[in-house]
N, C-alpha and C. Protein backbone atom coordinates (compact mmCIF):
# COMPACT_ATOMS: atom_id res chain seq x y z
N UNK A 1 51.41 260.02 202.66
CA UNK A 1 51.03 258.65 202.39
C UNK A 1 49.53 258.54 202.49
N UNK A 2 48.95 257.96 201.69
CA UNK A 2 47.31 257.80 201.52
C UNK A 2 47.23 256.56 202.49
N UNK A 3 45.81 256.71 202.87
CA UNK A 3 45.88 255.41 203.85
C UNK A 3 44.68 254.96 203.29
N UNK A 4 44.27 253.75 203.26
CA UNK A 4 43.28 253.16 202.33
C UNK A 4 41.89 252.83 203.07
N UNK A 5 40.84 253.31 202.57
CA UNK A 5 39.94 253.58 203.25
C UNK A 5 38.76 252.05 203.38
N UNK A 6 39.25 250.71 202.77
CA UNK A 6 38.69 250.03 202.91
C UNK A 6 38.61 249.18 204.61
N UNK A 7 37.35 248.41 205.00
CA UNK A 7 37.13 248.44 206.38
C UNK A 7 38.24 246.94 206.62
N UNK A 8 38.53 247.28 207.96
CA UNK A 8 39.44 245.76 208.03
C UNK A 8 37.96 244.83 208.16
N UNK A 9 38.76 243.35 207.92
CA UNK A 9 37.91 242.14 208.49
C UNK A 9 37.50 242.46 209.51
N UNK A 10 36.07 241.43 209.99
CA UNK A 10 35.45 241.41 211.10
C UNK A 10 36.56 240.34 211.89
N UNK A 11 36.37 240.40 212.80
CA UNK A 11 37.86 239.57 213.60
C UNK A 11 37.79 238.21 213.84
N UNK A 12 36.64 237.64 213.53
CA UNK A 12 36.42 236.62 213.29
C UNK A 12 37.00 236.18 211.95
N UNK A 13 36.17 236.69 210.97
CA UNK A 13 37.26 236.74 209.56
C UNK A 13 38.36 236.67 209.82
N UNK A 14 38.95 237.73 210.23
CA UNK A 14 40.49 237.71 210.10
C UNK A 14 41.37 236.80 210.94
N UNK A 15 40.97 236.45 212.20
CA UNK A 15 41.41 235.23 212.80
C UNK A 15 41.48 233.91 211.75
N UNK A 16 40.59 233.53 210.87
CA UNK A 16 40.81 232.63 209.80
C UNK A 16 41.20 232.82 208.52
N UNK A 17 41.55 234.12 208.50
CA UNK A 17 42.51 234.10 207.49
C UNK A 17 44.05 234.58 207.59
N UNK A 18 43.99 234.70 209.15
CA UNK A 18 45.18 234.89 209.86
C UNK A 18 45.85 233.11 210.26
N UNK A 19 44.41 232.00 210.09
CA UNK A 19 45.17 230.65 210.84
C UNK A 19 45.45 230.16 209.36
N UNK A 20 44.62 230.86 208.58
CA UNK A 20 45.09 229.85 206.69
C UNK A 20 46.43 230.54 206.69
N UNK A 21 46.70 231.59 206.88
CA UNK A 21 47.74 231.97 206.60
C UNK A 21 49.20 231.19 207.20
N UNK A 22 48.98 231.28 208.35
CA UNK A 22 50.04 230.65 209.45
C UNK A 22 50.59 229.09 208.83
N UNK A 23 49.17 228.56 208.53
CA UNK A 23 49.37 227.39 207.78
C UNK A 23 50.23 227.01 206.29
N UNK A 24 50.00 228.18 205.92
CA UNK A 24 50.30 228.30 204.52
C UNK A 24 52.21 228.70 204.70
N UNK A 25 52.76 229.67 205.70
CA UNK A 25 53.75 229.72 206.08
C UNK A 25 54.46 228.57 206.82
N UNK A 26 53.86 228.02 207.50
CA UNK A 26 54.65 226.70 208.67
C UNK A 26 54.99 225.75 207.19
N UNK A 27 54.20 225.85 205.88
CA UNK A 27 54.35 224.41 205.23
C UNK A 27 55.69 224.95 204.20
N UNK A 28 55.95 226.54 204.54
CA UNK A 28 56.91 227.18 203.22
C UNK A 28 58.10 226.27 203.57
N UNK A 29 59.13 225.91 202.82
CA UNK A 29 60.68 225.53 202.77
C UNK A 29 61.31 226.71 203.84
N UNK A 30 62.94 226.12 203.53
CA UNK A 30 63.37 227.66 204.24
C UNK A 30 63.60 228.78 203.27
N UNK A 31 63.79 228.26 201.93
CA UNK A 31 63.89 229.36 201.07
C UNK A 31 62.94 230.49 201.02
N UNK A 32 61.34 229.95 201.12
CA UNK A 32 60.73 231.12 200.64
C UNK A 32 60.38 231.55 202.22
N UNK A 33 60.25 231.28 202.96
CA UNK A 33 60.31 231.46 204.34
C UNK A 33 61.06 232.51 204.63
N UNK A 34 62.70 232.80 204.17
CA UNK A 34 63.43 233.24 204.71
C UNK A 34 63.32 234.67 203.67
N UNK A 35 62.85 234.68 202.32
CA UNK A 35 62.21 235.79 201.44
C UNK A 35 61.08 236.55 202.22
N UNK A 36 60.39 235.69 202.73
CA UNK A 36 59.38 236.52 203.81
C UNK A 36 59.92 237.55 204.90
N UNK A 37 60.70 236.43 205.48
CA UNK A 37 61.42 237.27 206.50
C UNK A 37 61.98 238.80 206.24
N UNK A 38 62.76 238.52 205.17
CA UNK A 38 63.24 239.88 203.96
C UNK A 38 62.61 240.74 203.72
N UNK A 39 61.27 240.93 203.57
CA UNK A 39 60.17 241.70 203.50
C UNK A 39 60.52 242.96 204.35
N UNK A 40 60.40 243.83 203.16
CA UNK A 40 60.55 245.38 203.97
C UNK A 40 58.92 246.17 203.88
N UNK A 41 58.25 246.92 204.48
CA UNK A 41 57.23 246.77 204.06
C UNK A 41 57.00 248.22 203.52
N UNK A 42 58.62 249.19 203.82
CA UNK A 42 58.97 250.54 203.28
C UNK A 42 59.27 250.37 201.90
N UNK A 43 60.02 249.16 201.41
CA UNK A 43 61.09 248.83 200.16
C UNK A 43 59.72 249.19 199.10
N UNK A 44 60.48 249.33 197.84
CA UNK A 44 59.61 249.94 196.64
C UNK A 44 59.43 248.47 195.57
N UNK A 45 60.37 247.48 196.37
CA UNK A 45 60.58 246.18 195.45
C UNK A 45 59.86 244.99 196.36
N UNK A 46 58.79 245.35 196.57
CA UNK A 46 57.93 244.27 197.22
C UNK A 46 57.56 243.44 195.96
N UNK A 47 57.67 243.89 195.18
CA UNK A 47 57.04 242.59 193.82
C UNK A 47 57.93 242.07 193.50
N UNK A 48 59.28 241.93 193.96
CA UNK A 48 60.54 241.01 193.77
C UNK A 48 59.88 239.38 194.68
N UNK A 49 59.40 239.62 195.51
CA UNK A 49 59.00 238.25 196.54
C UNK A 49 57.85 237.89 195.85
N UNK A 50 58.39 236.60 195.28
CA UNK A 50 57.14 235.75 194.53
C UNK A 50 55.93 235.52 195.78
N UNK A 51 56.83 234.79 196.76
CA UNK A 51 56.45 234.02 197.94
C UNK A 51 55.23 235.19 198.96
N UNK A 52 55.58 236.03 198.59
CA UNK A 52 54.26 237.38 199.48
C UNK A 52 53.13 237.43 198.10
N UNK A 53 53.32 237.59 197.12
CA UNK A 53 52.59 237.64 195.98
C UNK A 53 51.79 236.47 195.68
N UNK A 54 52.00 235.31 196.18
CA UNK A 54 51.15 234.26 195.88
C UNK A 54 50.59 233.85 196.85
N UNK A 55 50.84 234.32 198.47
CA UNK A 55 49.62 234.58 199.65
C UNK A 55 49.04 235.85 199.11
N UNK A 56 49.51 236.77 199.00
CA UNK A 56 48.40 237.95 198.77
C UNK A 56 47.60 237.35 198.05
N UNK A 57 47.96 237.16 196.61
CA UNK A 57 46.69 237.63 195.75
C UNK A 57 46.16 235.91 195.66
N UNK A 58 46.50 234.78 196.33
CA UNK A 58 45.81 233.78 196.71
C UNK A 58 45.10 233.65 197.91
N UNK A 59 45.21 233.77 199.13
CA UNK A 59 44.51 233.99 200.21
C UNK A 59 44.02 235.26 200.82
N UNK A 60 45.05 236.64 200.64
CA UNK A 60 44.28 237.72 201.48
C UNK A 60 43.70 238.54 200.63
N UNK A 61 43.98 238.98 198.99
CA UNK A 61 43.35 239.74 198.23
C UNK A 61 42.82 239.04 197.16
N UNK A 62 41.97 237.73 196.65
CA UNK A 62 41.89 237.61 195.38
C UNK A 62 41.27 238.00 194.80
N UNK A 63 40.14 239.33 195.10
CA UNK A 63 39.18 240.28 194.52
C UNK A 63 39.96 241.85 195.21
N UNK A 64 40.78 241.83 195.93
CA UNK A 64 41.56 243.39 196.41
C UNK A 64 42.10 243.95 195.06
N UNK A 65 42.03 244.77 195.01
CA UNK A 65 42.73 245.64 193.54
C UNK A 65 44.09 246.06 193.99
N UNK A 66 44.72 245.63 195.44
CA UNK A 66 45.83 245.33 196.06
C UNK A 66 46.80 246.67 195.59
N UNK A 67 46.12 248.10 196.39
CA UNK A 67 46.63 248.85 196.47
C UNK A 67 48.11 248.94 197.39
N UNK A 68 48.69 250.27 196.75
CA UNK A 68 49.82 249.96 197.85
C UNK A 68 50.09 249.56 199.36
N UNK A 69 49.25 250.65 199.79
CA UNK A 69 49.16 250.86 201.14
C UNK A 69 48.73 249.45 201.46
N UNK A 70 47.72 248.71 200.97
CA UNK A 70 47.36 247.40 201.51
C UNK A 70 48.29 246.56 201.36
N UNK A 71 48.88 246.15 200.40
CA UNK A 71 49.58 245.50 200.46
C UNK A 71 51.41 245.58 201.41
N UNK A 72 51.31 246.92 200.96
CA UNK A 72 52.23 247.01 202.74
C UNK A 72 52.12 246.57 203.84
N UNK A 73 50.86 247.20 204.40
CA UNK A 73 50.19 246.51 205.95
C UNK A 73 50.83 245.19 205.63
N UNK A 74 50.13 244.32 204.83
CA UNK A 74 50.20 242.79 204.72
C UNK A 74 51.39 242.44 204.93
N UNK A 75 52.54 242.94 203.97
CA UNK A 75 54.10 242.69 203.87
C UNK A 75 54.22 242.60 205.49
N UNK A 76 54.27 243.91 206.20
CA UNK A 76 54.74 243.71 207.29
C UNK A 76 54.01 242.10 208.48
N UNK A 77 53.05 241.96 207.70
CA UNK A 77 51.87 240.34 208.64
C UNK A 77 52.46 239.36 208.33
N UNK A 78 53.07 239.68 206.65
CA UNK A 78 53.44 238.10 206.45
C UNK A 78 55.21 238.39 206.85
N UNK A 79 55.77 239.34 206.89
CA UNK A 79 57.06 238.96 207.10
C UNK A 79 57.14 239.04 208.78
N UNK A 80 56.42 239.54 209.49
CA UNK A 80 56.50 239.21 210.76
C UNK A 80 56.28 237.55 211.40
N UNK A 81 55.21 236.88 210.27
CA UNK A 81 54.73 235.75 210.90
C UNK A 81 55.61 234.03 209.95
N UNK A 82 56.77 235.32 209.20
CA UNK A 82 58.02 234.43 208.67
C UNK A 82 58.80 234.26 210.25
N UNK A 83 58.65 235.22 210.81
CA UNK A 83 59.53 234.97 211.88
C UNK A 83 59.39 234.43 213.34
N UNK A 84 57.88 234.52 212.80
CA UNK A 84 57.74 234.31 214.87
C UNK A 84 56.11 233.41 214.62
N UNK A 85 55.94 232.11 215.12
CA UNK A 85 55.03 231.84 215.37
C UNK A 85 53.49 231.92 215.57
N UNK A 86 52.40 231.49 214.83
CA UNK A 86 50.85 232.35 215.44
C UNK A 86 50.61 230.93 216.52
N UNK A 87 50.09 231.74 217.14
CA UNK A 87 49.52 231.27 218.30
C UNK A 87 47.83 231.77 218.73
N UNK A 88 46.96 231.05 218.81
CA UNK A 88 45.45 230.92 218.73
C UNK A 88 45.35 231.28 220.13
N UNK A 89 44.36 232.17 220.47
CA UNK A 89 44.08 232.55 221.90
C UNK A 89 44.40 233.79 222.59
N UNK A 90 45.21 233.71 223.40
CA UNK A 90 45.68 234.57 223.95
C UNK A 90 45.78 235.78 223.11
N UNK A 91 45.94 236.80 224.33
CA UNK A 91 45.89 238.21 223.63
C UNK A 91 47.38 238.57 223.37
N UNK A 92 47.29 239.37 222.64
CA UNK A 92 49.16 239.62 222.17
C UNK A 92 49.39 240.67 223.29
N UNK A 93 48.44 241.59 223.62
CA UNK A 93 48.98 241.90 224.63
C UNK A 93 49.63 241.92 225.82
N UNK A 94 48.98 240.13 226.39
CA UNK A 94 49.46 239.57 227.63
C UNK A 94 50.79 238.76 227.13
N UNK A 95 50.87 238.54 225.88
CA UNK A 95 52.21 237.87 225.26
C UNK A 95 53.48 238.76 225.67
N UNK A 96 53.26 239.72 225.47
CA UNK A 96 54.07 240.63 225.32
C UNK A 96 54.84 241.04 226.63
N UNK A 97 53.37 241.06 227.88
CA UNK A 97 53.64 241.57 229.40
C UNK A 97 54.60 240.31 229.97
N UNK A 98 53.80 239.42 229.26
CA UNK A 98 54.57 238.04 230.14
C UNK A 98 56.50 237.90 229.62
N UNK A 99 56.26 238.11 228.56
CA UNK A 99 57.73 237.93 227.93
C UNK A 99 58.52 239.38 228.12
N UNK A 100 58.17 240.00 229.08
CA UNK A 100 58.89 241.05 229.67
C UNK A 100 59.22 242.51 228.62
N UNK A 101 58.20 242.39 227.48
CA UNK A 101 58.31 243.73 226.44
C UNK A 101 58.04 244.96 227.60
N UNK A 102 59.68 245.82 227.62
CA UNK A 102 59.51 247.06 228.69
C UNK A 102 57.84 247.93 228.23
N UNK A 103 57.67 248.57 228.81
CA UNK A 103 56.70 249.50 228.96
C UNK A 103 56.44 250.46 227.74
N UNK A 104 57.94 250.85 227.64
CA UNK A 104 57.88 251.92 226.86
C UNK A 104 58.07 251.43 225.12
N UNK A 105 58.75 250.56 225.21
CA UNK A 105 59.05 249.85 223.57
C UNK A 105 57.13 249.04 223.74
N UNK A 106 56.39 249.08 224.56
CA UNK A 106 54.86 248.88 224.30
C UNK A 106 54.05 249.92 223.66
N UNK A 107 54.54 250.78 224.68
CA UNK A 107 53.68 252.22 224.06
C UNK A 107 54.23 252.76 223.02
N UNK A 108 55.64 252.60 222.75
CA UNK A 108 55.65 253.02 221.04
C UNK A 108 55.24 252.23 220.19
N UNK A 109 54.93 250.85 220.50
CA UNK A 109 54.50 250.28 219.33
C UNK A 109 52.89 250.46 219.09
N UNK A 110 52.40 251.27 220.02
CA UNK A 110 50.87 251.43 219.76
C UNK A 110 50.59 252.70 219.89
N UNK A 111 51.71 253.50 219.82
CA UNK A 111 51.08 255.51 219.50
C UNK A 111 52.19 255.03 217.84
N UNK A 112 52.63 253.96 217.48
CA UNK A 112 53.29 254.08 216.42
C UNK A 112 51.89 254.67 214.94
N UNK A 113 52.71 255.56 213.92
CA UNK A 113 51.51 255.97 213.44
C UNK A 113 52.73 255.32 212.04
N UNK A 114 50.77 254.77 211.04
CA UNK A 114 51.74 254.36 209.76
C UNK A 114 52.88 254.46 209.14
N UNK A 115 53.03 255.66 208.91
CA UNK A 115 54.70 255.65 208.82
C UNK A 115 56.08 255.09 209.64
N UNK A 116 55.49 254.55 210.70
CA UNK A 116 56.67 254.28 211.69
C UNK A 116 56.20 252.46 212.25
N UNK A 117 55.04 252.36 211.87
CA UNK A 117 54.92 251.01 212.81
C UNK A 117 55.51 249.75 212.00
N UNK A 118 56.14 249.92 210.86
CA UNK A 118 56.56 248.22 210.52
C UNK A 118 58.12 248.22 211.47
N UNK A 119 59.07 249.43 211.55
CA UNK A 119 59.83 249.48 212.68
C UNK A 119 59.82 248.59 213.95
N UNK A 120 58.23 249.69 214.24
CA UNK A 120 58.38 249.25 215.82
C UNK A 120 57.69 247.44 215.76
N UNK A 121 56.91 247.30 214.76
CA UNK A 121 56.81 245.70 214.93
C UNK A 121 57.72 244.83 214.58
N UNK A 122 58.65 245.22 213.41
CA UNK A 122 59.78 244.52 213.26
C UNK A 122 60.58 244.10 214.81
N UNK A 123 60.95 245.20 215.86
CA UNK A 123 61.67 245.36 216.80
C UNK A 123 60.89 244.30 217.65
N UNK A 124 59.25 244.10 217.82
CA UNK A 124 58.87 243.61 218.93
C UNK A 124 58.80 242.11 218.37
N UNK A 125 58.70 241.79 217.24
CA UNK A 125 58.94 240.81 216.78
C UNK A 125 60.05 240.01 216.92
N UNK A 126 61.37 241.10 215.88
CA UNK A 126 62.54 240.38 216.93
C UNK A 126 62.67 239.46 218.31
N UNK A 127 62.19 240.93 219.38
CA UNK A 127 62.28 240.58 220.38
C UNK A 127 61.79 239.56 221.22
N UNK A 128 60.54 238.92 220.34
CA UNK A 128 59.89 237.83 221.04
C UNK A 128 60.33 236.48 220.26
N UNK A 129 60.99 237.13 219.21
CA UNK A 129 61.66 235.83 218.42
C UNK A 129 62.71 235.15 218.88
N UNK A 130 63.80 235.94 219.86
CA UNK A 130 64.57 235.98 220.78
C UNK A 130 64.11 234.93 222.13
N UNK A 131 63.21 235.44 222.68
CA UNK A 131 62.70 234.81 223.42
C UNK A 131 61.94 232.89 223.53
N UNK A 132 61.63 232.95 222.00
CA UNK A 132 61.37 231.68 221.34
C UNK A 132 60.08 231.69 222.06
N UNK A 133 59.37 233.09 222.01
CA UNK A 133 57.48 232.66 221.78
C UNK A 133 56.68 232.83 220.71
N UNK A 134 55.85 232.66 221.04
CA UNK A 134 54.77 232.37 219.57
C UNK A 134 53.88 233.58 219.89
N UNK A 135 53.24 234.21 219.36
CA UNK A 135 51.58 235.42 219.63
C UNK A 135 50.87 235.37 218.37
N UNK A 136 49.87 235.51 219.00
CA UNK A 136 48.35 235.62 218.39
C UNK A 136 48.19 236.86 217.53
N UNK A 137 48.60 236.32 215.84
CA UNK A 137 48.83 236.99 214.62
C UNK A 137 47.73 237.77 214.34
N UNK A 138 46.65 237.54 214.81
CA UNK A 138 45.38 237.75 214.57
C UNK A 138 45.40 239.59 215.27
N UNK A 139 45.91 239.32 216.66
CA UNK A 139 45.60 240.87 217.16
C UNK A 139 46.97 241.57 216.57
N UNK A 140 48.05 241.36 216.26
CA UNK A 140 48.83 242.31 215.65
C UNK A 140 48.53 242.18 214.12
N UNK A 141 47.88 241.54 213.69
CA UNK A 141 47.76 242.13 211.98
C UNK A 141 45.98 242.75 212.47
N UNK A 142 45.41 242.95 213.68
CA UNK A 142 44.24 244.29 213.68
C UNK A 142 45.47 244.99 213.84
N UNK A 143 46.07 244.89 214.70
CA UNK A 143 46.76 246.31 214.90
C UNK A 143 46.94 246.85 213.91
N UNK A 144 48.13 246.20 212.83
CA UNK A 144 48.54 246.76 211.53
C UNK A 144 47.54 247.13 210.73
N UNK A 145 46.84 246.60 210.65
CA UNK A 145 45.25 246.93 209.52
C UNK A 145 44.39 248.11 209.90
N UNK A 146 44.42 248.40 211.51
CA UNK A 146 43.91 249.45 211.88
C UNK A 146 44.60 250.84 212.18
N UNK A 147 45.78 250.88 211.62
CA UNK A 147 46.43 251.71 212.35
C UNK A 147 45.98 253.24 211.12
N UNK A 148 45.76 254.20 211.89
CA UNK A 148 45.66 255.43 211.09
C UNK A 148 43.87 255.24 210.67
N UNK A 149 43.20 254.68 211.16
CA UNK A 149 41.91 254.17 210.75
C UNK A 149 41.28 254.57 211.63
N UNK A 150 39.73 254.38 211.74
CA UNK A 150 38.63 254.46 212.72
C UNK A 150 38.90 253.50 214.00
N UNK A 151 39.12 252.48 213.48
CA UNK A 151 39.55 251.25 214.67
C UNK A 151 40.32 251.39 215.51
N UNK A 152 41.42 252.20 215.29
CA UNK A 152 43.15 252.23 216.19
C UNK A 152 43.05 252.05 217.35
N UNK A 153 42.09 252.97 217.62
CA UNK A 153 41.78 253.60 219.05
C UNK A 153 41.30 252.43 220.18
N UNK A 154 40.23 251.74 219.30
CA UNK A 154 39.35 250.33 220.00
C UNK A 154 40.38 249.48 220.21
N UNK A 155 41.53 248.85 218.59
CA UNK A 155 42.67 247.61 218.97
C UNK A 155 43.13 248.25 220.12
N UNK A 156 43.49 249.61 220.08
CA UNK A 156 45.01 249.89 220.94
C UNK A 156 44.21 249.60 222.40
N UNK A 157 43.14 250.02 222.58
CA UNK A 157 42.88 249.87 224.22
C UNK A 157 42.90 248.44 224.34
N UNK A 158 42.54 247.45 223.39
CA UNK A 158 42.07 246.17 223.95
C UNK A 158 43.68 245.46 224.12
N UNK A 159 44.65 246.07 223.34
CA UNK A 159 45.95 245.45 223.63
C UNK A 159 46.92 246.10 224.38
N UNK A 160 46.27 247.40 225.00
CA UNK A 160 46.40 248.07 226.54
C UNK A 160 46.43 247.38 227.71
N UNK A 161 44.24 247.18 227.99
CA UNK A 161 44.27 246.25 228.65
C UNK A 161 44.89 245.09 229.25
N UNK A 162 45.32 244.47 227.93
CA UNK A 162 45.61 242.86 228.32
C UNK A 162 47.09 242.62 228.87
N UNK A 163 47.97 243.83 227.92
CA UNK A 163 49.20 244.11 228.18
C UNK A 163 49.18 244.57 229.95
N UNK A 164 48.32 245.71 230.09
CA UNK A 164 48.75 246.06 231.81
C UNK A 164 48.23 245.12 232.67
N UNK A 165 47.01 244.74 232.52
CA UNK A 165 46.48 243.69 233.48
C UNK A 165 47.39 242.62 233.73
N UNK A 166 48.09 242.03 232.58
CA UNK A 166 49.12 241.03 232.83
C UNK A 166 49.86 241.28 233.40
N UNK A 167 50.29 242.69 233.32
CA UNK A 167 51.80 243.47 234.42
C UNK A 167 50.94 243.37 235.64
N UNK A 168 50.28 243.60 236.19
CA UNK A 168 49.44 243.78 237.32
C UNK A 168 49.68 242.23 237.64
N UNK A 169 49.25 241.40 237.54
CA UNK A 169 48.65 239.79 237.44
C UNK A 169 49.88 239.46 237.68
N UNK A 170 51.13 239.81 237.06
CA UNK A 170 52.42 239.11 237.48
C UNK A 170 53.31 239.86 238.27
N UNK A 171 52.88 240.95 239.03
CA UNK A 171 53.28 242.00 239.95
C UNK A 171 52.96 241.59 241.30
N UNK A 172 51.09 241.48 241.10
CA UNK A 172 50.29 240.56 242.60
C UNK A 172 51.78 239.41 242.74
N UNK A 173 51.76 238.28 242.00
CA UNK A 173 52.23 237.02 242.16
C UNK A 173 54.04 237.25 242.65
N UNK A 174 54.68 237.97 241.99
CA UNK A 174 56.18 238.56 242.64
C UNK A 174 56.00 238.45 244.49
């Protein structure tokens, strides 16, 4: 699998085009909402979903030449954030510690390498969808955008951090 060598957003960027986005999803029906959700980001029929095709190439690519690989990453941003809430602030990492994501379904989702991470985000997604919380779309679509990249290394510690410190922080308080 080629991995595409263009740089992610600065995170500022992408935080606002992570909140246009959110916006642009909260206003979908349930129909195309629930097409999102559907989103495989392995499937070869991603151009069957009108509803991913008219955020892509309207809000996240309208000058991208919307290679595969990119537009995968994305599939998996927008069908994750069909399902689960963005939430402004907080780190997804401490989302995650607080809502009790075990240890180890953490660390696979961040030694997950391109080929394997729409899986493990599908799963953590689920799992917080379950829970009925919201996280901050912004640090899991760096994650996804950086993964197999120069960056990986920088997201993964900063959603290390926030993830253990929170285990720590609610360990003191027990």
């Amino acid at each position: 699998m080629s991995i595409a060598t263009a740089s992610p957003p600065s995170s500022t960027g992408l935080a606002a085009l992570v909140g246009r986005i959110a916006g642009r999803i909260s206003a979908l029906g349930t129909g195309p909402r629930a097409e999102l959700r559907r989103l495989r980001a392995d499937a070869t029929d991603r151009w069957r979903s009108a509803t991913f095709y008219r955020i892509y190439a309207d809000a996240i690519a309208p000058d991208h030449t919307g290679d595969d690989e990119h537009q995968r990453r994305w599939a998996m941003i927008l069908a994750g954030m069909a399902q689960l809430g963005h939430q402004f602030g907080r780190n997804a990492g401490a989302t995650l510690a607080e809502n009790g994501l075990a240890e180890r379904r953490f660390v696979r989702l961040l030694d997950a390498d391109p080929d394997h991470l729409a899986a493990d985000l599908r799963a953590v997604v689920s799992f917080l969808s379950a829970k009925g919380a919201t996280v901050n779309w912004t640090d899991l679509a760096d994650l996804v955008l950086s993964c197999g990249r120069e960056r990986q290394d920088e997201v993964r510690r900063r959603f290390a951090a926030a993830y253990y410190r929170t285990i720590s922080n609610l360990a003191k308080k027990a």
